[in-house]
C-alpha atoms as a PDB file:
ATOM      1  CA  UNK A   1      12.734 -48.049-185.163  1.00  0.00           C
ATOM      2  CA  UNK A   2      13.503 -48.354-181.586  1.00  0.00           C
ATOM      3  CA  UNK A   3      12.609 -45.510-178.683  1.00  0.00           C
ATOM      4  CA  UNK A   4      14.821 -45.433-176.055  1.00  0.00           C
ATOM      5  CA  UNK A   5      13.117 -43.926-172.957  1.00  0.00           C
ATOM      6  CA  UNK A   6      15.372 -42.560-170.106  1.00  0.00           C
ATOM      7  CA  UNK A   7      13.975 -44.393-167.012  1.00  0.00           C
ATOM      8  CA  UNK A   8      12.072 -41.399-164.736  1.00  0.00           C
ATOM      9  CA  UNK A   9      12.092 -42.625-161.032  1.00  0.00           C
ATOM     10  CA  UNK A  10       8.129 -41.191-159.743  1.00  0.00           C
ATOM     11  CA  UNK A  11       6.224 -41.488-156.171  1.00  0.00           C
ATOM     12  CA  UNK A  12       2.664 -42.954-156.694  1.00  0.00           C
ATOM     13  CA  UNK A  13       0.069 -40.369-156.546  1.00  0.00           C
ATOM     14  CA  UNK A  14      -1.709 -42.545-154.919  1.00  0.00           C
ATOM     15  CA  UNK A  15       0.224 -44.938-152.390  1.00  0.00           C
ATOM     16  CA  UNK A  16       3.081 -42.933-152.072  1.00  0.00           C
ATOM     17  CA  UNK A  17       5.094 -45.849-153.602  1.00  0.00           C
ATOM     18  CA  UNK A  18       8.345 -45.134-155.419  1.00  0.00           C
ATOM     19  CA  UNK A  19       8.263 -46.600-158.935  1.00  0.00           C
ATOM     20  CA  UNK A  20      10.212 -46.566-162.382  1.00  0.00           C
ATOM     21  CA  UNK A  21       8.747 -45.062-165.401  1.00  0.00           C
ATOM     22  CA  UNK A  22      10.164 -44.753-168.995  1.00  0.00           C
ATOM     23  CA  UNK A  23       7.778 -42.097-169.716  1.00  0.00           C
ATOM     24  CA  UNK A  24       7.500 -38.997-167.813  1.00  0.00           C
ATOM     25  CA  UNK A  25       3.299 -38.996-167.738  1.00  0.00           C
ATOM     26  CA  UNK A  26       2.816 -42.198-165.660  1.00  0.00           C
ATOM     27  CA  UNK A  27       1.198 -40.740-162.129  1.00  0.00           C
ATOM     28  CA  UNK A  28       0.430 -44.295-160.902  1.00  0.00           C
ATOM     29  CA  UNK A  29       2.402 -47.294-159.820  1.00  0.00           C
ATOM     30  CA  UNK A  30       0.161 -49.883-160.794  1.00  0.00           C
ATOM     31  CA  UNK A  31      -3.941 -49.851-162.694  1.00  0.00           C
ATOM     32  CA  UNK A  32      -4.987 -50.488-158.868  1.00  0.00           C
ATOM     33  CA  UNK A  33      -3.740 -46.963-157.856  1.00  0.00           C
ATOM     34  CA  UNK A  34      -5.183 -45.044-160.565  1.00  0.00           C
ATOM     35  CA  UNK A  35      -8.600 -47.128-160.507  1.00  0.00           C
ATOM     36  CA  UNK A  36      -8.745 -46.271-156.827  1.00  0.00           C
ATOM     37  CA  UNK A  37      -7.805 -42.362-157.546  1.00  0.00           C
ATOM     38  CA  UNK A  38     -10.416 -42.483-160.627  1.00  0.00           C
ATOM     39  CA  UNK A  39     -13.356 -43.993-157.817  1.00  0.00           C
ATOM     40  CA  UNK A  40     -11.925 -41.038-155.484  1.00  0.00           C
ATOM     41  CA  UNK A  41     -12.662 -38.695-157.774  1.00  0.00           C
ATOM     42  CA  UNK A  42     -16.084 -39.840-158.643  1.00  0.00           C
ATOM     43  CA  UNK A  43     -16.931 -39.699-155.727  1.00  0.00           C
ATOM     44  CA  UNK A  44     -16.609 -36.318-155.075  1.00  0.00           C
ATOM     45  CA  UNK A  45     -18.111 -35.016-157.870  1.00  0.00           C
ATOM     46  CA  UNK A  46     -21.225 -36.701-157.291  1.00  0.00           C
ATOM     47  CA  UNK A  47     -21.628 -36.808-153.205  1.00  0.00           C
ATOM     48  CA  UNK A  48     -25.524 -37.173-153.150  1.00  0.00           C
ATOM     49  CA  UNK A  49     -25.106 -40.179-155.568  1.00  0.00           C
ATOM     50  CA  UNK A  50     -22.786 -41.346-153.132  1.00  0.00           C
ATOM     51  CA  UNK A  51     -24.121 -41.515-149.776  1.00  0.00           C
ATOM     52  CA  UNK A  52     -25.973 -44.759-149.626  1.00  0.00           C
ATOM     53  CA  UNK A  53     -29.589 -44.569-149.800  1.00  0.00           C
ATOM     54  CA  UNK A  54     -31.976 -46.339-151.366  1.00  0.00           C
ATOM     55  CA  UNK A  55     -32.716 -46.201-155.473  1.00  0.00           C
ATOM     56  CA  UNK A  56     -36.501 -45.441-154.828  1.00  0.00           C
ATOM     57  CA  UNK A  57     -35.758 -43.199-151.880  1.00  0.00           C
ATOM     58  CA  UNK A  58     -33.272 -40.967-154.225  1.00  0.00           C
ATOM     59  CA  UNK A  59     -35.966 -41.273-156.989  1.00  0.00           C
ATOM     60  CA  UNK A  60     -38.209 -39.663-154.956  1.00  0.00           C
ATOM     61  CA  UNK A  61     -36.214 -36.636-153.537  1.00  0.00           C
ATOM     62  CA  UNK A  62     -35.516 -35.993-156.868  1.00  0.00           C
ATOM     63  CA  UNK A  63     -39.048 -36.052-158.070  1.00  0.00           C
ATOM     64  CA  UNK A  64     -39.608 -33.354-154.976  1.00  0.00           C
ATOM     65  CA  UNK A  65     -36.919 -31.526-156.629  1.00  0.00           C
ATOM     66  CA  UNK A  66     -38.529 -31.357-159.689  1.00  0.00           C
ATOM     67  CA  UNK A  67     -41.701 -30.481-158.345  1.00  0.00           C
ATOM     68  CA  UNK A  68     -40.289 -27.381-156.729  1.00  0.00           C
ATOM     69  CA  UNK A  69     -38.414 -26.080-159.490  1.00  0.00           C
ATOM     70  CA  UNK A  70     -41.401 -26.549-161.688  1.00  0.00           C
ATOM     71  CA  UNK A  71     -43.742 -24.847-159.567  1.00  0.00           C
ATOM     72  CA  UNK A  72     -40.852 -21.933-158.873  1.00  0.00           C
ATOM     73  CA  UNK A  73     -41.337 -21.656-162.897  1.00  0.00           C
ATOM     74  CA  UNK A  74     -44.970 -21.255-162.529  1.00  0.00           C
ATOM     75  CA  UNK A  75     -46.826 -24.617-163.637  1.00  0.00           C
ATOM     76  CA  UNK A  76     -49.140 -26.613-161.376  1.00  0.00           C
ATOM     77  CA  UNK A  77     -47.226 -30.138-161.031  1.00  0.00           C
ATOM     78  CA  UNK A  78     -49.531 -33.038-159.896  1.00  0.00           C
ATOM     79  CA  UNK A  79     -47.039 -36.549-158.831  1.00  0.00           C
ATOM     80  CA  UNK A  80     -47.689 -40.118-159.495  1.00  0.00           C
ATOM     81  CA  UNK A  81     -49.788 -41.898-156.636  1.00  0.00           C
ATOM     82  CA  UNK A  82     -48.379 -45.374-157.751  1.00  0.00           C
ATOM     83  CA  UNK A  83     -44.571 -46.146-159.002  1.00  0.00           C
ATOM     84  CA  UNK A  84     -45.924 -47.847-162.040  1.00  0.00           C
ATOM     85  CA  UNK A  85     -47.748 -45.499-163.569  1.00  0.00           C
ATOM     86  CA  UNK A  86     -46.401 -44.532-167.363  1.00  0.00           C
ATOM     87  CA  UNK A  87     -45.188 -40.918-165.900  1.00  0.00           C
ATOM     88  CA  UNK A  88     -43.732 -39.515-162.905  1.00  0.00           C
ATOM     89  CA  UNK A  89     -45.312 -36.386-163.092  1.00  0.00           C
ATOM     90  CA  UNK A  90     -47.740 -34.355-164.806  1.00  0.00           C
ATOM     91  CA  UNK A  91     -47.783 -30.457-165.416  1.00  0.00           C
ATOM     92  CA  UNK A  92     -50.199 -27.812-166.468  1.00  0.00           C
ATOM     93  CA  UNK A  93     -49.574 -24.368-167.881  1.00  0.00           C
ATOM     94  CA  UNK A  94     -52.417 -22.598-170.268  1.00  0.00           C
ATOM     95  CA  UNK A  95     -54.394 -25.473-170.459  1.00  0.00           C
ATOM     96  CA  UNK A  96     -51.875 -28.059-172.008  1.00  0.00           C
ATOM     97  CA  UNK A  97     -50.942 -31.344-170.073  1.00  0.00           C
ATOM     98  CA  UNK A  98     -47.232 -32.446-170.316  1.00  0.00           C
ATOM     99  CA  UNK A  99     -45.969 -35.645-169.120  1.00  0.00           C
ATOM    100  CA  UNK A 100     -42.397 -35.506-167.260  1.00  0.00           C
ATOM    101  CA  UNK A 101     -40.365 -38.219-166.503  1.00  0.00           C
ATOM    102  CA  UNK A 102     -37.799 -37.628-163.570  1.00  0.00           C
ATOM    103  CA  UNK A 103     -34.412 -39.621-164.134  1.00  0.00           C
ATOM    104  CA  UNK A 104     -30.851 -39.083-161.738  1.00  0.00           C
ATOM    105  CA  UNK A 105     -27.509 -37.438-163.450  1.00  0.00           C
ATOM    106  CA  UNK A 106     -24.319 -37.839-162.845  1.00  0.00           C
ATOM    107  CA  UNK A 107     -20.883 -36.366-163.693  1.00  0.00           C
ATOM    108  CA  UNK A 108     -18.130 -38.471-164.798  1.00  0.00           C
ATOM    109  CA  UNK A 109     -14.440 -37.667-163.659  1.00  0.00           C
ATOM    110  CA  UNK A 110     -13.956 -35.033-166.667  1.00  0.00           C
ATOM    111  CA  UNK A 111     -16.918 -33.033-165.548  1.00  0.00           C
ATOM    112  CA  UNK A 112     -19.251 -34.420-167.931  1.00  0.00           C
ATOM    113  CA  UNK A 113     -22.724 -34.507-167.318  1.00  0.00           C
ATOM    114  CA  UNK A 114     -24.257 -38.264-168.532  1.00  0.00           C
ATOM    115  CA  UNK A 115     -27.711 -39.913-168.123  1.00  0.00           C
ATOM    116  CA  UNK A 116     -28.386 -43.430-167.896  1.00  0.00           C
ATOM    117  CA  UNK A 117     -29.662 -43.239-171.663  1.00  0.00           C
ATOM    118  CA  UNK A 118     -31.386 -47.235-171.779  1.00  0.00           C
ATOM    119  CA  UNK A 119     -34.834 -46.429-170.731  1.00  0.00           C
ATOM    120  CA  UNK A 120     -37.097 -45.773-173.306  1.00  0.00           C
ATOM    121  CA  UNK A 121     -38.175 -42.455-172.033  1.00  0.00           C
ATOM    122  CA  UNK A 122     -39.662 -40.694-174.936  1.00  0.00           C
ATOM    123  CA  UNK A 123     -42.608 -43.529-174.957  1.00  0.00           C
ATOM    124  CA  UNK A 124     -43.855 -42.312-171.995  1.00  0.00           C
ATOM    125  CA  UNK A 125     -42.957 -38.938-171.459  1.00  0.00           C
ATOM    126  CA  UNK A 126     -43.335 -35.668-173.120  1.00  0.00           C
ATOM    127  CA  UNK A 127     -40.184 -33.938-171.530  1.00  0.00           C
ATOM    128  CA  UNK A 128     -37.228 -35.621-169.333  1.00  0.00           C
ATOM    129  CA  UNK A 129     -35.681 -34.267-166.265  1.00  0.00           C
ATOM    130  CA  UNK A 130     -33.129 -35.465-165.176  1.00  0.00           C
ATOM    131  CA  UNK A 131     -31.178 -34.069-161.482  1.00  0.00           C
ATOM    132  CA  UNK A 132     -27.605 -33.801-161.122  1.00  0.00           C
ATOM    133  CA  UNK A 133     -25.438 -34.027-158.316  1.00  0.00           C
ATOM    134  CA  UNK A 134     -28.837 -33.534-156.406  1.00  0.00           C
ATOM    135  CA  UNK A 135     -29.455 -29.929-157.431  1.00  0.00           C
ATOM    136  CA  UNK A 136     -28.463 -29.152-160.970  1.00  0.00           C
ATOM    137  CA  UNK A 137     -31.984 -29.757-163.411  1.00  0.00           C
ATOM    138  CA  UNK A 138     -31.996 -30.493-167.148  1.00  0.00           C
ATOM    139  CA  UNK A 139     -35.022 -30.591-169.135  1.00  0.00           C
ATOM    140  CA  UNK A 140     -35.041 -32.298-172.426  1.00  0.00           C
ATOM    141  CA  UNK A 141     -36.880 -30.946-174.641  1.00  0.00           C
ATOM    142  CA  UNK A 142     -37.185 -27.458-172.865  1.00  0.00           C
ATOM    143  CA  UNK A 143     -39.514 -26.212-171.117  1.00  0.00           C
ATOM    144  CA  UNK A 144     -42.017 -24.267-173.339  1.00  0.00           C
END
């Protein structure tokens, strides 16, 4: 069986471009538009990921972030002297050590919040945090 789609005459959302759809969804005139609209988009959900810095420099402000929320919650939160050590940081509350790892977030285009999930954190770490959009914190497993 054959669909006939009435042709739909559309302006890019993108380049302004006047193009010919046979279905009525198509917002783009070509993959480049919608790529570049996609990027756009990405972009301004995650701003501090965006602005070019350094990968150790973010790492860092991040760890700081950490820090301060942690200590806000009431542990004592002692940082990593060298950047290959097997934790970033380490906290105390009622005499119990935890190890944290400190990793950056993101949100993809849908508002989803992903993690760059290839490290093998849980061999070094007893709880991940990760930071998103440079102010939202997740730790995984919770806090105790």
């Amino acid at each position: 069986m054959v669909y006939m789609y009435k042709k739909i005459t559309k302006n890019c959302e993108c380049c302004g471009k006047e193009f010919v759809t046979g279905k009525g969804n198509k917002k783009y005139c070509s993959a480049e538009c919608g790529s570049i609209i996609r990027r756009k988009k990405y972009h301004q959900m995650n701003k501090f990921q965006s602005i070019y810095m350094a990968p150790s420099t973010k790492g860092a402000l991040n760890e700081l972030r950490i820090c301060v929320d942690l200590l806000e919650k009431g542990f004592e939160v002692f940082r990593s002297v060298s950047p290959s050590c097997s934790c970033d940081l380490a906290i105390l509350k009622d005499k119990k050590l935890i190890r944290v790892e400190v990793t950056s977030g993101w949100v993809n285009p849908q508002g989803k919040l992903l993690r760059n999930k290839s490290k093998k954190e849980s061999d070094k770490n007893d709880i991940l945090a990760t930071v998103y959009l440079g102010n939202k914190i997740d730790y995984l497993p919770k806090l105790p």
